[in-house]
C-alpha atoms as a PDB file:
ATOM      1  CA  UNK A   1     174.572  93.728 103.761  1.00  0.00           C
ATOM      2  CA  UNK A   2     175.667  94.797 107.523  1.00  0.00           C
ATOM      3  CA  UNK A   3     171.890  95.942 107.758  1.00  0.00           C
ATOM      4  CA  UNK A   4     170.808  92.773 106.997  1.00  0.00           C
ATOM      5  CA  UNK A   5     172.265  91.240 109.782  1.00  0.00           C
ATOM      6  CA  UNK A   6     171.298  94.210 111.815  1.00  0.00           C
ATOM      7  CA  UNK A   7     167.535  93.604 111.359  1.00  0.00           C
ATOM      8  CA  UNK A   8     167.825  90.057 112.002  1.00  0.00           C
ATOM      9  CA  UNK A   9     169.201  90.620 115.395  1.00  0.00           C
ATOM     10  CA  UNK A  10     167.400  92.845 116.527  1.00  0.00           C
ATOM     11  CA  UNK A  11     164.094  91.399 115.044  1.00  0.00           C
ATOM     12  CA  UNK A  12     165.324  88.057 117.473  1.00  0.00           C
ATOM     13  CA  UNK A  13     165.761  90.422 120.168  1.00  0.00           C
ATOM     14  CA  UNK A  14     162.601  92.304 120.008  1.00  0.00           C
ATOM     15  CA  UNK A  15     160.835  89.150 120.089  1.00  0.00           C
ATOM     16  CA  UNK A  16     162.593  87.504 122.649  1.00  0.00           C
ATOM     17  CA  UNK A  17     163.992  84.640 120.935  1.00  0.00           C
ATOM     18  CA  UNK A  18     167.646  86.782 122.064  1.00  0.00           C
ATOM     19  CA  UNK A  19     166.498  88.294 125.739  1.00  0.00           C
ATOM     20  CA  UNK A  20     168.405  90.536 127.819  1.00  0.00           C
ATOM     21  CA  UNK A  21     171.379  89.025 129.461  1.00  0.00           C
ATOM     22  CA  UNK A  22     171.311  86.806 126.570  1.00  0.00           C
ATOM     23  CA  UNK A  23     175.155  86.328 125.207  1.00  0.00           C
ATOM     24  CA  UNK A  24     175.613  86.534 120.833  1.00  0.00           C
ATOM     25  CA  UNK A  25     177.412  84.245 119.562  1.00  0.00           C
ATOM     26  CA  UNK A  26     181.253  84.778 118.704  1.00  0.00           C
ATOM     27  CA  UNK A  27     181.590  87.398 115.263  1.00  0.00           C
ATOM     28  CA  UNK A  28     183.045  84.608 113.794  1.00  0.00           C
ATOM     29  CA  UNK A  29     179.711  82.313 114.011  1.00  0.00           C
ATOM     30  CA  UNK A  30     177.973  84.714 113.529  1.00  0.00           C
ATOM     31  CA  UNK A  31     179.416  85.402 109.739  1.00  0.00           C
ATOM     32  CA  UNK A  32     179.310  81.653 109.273  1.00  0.00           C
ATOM     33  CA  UNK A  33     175.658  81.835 110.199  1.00  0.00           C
ATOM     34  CA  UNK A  34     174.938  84.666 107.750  1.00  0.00           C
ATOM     35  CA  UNK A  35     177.636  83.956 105.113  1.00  0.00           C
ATOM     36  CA  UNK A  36     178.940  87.331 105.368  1.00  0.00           C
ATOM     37  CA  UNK A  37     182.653  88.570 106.136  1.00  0.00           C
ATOM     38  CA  UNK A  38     183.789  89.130 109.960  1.00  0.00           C
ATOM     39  CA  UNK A  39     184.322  92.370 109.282  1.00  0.00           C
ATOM     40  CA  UNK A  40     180.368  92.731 108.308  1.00  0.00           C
ATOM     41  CA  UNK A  41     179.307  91.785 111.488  1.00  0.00           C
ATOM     42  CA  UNK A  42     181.775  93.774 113.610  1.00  0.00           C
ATOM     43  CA  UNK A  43     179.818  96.626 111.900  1.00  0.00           C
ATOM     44  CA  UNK A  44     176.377  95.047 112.509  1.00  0.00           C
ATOM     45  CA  UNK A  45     176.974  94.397 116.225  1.00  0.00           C
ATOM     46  CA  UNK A  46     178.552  98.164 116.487  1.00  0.00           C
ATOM     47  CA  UNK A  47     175.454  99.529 114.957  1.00  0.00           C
ATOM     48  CA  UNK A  48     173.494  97.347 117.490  1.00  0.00           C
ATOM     49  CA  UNK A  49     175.654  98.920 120.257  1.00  0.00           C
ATOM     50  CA  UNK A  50     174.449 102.378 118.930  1.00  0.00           C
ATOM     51  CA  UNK A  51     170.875 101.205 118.988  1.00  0.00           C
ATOM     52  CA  UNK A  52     171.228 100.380 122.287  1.00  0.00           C
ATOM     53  CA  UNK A  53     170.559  96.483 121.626  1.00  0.00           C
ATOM     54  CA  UNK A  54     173.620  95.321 122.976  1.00  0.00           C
ATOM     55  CA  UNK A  55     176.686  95.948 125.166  1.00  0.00           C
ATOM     56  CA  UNK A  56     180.095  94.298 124.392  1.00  0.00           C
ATOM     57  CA  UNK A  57     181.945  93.362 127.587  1.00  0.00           C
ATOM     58  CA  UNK A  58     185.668  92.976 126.544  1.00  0.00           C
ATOM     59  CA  UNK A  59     187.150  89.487 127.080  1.00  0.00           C
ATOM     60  CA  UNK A  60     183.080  88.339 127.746  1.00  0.00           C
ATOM     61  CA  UNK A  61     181.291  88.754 124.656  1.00  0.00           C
ATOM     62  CA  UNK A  62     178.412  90.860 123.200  1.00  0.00           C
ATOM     63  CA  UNK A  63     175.124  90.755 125.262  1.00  0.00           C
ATOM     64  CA  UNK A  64     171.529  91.608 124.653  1.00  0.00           C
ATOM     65  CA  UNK A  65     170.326  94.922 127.378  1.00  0.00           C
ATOM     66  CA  UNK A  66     167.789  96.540 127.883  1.00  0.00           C
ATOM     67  CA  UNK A  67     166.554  98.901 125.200  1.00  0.00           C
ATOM     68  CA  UNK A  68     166.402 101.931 128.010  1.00  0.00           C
ATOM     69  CA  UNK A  69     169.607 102.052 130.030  1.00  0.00           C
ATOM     70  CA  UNK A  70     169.843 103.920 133.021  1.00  0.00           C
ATOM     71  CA  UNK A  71     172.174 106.692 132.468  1.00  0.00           C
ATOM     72  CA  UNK A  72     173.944 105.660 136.022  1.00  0.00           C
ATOM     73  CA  UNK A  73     175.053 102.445 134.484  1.00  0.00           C
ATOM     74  CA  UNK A  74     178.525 102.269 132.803  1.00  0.00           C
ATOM     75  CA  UNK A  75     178.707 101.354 129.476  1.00  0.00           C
ATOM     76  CA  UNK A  76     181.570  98.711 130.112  1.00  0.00           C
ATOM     77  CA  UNK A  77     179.667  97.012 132.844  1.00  0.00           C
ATOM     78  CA  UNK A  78     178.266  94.000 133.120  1.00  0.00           C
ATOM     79  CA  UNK A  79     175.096  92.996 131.507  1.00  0.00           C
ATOM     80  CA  UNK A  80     172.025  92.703 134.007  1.00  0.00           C
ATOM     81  CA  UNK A  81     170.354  88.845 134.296  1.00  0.00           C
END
């Protein structure tokens, strides 16, 4: 089901209807939205991290980057807008 959710995403990012700097909404909405458990999307948007689709800033939220980082930016930093 988490995969689901994965190819919506980034199917809304590739298109641009999520751009970069764009902030997801909270896991929580995000389950709502998809009537799955919390627990699926934490997987989803940590398979998005993998892909490179996202970063998650602690405290901030999950934000859409830019499929190529730079390999001088830090992985905890802030998302470029």
């Amino acid at each position: 089901m988490y995969l689901q959710v994965v190819h919506h995403i980034a199917e809304e990012i590739r298109t641009g209807r999520l751009p970069v700097g764009a902030r997801l909404p909270a896991e929580r909405d995000l389950a709502e939205q998809y009537g799955v458990a919390v627990n699926t999307v934490r997987r989803a948007v940590r398979e998005l991290r993998d892909q490179g689709l996202v970063i998650t800033v602690p405290i901030k939220g999950t934000f859409v980057q830019a499929e190529q980082q730079s390999s001088d930016q830090h992985e905890e930093g802030e998302p470029n807008t």
